[in-house]
PDB file of N, CA and C in Angstrom:
ATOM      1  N   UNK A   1       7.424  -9.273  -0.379  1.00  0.00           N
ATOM      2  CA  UNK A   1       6.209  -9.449   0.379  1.00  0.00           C
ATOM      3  C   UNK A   1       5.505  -8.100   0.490  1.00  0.00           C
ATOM      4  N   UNK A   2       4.429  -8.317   0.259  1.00  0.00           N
ATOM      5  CA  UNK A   2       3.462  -6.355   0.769  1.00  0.00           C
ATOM      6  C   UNK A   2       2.857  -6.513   1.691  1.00  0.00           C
ATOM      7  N   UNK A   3       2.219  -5.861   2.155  1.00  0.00           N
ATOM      8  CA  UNK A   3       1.342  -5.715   3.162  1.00  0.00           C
ATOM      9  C   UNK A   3       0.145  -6.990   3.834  1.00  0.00           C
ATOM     10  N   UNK A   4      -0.607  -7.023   2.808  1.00  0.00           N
ATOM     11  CA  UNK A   4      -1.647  -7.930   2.456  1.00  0.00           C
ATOM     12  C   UNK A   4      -0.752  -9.387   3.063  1.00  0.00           C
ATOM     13  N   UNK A   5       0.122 -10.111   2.128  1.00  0.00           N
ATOM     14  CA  UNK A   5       0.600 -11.032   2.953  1.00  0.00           C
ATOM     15  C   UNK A   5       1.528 -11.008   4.409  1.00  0.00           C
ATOM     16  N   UNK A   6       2.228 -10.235   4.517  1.00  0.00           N
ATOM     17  CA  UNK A   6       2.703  -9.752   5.768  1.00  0.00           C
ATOM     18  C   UNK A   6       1.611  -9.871   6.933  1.00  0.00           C
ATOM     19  N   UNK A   7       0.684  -9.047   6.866  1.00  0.00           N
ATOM     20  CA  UNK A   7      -0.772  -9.434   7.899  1.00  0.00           C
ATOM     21  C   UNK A   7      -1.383 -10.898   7.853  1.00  0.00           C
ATOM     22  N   UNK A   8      -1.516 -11.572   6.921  1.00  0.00           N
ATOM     23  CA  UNK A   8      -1.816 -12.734   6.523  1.00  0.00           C
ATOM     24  C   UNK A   8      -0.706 -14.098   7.548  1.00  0.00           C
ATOM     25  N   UNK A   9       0.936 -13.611   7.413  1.00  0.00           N
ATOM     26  CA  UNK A   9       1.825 -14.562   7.871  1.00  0.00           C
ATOM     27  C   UNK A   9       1.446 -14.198   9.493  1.00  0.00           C
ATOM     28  N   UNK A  10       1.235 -12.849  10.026  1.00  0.00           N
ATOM     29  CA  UNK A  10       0.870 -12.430  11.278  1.00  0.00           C
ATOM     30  C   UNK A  10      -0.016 -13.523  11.718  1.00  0.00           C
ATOM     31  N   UNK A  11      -1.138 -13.354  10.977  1.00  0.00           N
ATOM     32  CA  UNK A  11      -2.269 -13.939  11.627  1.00  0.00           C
ATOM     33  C   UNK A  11      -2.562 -15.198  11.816  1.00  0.00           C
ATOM     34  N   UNK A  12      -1.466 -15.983  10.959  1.00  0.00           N
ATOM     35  CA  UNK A  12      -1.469 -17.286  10.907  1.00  0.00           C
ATOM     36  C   UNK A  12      -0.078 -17.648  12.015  1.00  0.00           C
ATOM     37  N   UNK A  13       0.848 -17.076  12.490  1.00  0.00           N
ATOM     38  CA  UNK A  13       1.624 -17.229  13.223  1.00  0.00           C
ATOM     39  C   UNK A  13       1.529 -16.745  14.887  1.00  0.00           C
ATOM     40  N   UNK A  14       0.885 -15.387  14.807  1.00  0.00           N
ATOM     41  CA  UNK A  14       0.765 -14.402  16.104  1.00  0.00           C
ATOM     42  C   UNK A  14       2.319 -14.423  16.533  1.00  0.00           C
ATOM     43  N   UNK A  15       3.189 -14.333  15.716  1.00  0.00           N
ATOM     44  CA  UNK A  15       4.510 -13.990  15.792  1.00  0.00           C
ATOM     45  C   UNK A  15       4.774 -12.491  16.063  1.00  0.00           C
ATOM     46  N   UNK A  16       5.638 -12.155  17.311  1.00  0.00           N
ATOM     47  CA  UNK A  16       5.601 -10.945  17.443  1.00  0.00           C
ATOM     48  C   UNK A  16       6.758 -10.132  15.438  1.00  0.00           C
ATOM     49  N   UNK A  17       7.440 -10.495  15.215  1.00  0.00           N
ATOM     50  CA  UNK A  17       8.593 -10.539  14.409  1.00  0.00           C
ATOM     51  C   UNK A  17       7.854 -10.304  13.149  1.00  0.00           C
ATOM     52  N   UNK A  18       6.266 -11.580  12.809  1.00  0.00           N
ATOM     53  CA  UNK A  18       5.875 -11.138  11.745  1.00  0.00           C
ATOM     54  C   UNK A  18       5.037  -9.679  11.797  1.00  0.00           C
ATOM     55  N   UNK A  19       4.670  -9.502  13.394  1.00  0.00           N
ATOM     56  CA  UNK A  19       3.933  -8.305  13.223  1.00  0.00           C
ATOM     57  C   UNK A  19       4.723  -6.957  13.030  1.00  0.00           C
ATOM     58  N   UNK A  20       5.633  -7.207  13.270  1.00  0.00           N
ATOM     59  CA  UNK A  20       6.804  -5.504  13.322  1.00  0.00           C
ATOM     60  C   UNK A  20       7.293  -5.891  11.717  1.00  0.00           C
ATOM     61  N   UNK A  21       7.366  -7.007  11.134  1.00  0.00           N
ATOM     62  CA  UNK A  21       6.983  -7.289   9.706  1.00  0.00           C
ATOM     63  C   UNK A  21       5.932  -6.643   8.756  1.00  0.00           C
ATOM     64  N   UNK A  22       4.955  -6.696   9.673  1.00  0.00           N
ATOM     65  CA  UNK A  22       4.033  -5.933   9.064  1.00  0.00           C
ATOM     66  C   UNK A  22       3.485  -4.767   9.127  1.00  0.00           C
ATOM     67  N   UNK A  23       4.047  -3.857  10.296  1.00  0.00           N
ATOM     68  CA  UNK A  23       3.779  -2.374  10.647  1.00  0.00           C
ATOM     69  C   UNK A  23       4.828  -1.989   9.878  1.00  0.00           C
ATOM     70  N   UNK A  24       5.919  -2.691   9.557  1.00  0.00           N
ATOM     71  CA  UNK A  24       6.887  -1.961   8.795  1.00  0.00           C
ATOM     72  C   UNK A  24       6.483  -1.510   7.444  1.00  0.00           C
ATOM     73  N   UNK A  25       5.779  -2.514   6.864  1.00  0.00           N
ATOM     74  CA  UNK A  25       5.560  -2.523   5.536  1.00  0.00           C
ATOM     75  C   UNK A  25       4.194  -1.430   5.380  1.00  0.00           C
ATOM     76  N   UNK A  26       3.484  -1.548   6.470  1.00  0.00           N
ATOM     77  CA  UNK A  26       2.061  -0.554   6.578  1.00  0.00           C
ATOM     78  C   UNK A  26       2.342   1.000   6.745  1.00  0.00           C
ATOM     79  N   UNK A  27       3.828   1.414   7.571  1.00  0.00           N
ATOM     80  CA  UNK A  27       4.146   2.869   7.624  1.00  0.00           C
ATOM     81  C   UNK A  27       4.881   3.366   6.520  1.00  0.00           C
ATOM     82  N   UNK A  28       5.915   2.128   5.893  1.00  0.00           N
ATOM     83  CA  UNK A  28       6.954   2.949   4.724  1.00  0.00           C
ATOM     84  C   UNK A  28       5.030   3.352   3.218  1.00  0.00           C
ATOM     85  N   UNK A  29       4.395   2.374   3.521  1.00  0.00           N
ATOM     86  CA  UNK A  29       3.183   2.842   2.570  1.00  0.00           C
ATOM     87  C   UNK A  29       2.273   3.906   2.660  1.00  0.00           C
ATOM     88  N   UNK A  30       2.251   4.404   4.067  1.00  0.00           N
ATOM     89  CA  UNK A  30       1.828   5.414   4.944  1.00  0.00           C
ATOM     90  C   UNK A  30       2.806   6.499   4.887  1.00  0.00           C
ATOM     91  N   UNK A  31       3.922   6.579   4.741  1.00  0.00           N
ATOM     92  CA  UNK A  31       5.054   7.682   4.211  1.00  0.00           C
ATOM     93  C   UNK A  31       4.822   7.881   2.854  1.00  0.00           C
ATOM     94  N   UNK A  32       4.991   6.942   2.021  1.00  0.00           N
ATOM     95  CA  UNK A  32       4.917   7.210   0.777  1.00  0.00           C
ATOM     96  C   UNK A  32       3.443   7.739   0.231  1.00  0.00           C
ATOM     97  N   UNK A  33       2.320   7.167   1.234  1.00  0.00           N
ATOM     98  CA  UNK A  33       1.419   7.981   0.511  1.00  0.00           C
ATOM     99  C   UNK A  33       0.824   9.651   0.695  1.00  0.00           C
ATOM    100  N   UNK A  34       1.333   9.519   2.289  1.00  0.00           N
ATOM    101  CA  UNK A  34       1.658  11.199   2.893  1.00  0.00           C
ATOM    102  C   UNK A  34       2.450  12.001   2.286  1.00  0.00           C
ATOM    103  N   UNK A  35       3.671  11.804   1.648  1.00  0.00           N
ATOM    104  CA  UNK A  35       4.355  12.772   1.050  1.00  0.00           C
ATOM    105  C   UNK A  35       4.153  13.109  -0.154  1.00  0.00           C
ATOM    106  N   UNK A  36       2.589  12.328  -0.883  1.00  0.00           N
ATOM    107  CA  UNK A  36       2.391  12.721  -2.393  1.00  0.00           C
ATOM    108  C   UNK A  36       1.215  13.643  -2.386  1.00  0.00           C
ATOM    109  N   UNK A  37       0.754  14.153  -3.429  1.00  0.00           N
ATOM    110  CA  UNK A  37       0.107  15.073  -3.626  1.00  0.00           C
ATOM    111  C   UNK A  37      -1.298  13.844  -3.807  1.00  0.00           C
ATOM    112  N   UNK A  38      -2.270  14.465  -3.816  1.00  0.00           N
ATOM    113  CA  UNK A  38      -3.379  13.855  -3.282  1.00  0.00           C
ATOM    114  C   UNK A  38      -3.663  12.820  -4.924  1.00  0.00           C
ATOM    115  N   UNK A  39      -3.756  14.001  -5.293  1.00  0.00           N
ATOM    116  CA  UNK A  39      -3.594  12.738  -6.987  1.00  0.00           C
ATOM    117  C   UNK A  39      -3.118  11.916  -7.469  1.00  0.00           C
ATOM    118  N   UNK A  40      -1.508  12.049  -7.069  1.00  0.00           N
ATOM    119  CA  UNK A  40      -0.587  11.304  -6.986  1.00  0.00           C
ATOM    120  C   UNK A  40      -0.383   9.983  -6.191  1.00  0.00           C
ATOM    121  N   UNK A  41      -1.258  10.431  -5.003  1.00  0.00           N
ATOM    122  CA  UNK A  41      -1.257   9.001  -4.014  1.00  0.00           C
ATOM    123  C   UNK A  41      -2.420   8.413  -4.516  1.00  0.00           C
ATOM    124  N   UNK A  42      -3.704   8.850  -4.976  1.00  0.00           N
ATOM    125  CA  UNK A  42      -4.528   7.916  -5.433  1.00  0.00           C
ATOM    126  C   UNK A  42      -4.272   7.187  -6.603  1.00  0.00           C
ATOM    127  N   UNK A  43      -2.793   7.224  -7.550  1.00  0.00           N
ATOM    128  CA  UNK A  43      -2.099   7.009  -8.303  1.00  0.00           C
ATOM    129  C   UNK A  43      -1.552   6.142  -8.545  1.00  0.00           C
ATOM    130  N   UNK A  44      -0.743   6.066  -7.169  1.00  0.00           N
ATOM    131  CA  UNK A  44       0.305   5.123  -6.453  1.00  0.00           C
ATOM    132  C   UNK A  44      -0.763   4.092  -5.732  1.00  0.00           C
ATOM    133  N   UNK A  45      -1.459   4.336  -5.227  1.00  0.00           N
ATOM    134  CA  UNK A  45      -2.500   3.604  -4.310  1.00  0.00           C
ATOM    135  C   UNK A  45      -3.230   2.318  -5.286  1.00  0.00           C
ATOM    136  N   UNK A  46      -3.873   3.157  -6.794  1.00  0.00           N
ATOM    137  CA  UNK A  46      -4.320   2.006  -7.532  1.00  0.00           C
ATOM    138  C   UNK A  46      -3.746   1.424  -8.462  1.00  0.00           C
ATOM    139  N   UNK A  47      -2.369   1.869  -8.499  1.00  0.00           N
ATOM    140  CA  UNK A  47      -1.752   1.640 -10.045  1.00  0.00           C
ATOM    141  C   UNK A  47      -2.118   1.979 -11.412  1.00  0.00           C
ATOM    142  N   UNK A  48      -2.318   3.363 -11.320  1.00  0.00           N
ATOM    143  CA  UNK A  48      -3.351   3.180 -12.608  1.00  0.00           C
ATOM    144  C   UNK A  48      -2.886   5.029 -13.584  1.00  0.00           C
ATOM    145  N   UNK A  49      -1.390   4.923 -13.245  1.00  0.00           N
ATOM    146  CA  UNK A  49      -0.710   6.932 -13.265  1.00  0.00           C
ATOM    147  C   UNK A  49      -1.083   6.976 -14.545  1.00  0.00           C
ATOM    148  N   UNK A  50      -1.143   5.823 -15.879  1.00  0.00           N
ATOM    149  CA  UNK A  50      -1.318   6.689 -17.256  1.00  0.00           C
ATOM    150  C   UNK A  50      -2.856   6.864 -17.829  1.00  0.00           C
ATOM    151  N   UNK A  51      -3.128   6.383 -16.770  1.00  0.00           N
ATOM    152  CA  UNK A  51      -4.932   6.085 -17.452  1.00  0.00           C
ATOM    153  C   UNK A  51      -5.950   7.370 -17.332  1.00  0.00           C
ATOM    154  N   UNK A  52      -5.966   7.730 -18.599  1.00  0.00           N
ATOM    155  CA  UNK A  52      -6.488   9.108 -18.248  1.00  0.00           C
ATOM    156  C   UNK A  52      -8.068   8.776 -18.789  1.00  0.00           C
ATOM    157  N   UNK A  53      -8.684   7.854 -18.850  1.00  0.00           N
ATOM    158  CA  UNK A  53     -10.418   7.882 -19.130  1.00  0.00           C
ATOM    159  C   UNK A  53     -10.532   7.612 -20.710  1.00  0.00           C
ATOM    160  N   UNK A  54     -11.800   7.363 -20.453  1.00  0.00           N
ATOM    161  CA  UNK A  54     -12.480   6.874 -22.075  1.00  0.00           C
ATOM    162  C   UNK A  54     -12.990   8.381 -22.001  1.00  0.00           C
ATOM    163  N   UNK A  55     -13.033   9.161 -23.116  1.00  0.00           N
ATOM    164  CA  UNK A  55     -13.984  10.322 -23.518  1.00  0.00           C
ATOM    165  C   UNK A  55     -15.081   9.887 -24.455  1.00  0.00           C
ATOM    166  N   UNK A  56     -15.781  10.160 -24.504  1.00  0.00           N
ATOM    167  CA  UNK A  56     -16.978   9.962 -25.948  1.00  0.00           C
ATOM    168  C   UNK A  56     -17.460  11.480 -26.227  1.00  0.00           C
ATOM    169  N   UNK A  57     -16.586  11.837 -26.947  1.00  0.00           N
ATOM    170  CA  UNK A  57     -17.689  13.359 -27.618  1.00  0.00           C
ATOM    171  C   UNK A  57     -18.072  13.155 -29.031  1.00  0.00           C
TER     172      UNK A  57
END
């Protein structure tokens, strides 16, 4: 489960259980994106680490 549905089961339940469900999943993503280098988390963030651009020269 990620984030996105985790908030989703919240909101459809107002379960306290799904919500500590879902802060869980929102801080370990919030750690992982704090401890990377800024490039690196925008990296991790879009999925996208080998894509280095179209060039046209």
């Amino acid at each position: 489960m990620d984030e996105y549905d985790a908030w989703n089961e919240f909101f459809k339940t107002g379960s306290v259980m799904d919500y500590l469900a879902y802060t869980s999943l929102k801080s370990a993503r919030e750690d992982i994106y704090n401890d990377q280098l800024p490039e690196d988390a925008y990296e991790l963030e879009h999925r996208r680490s080998d894509y280095k651009g179209t060039e046209y020269w």
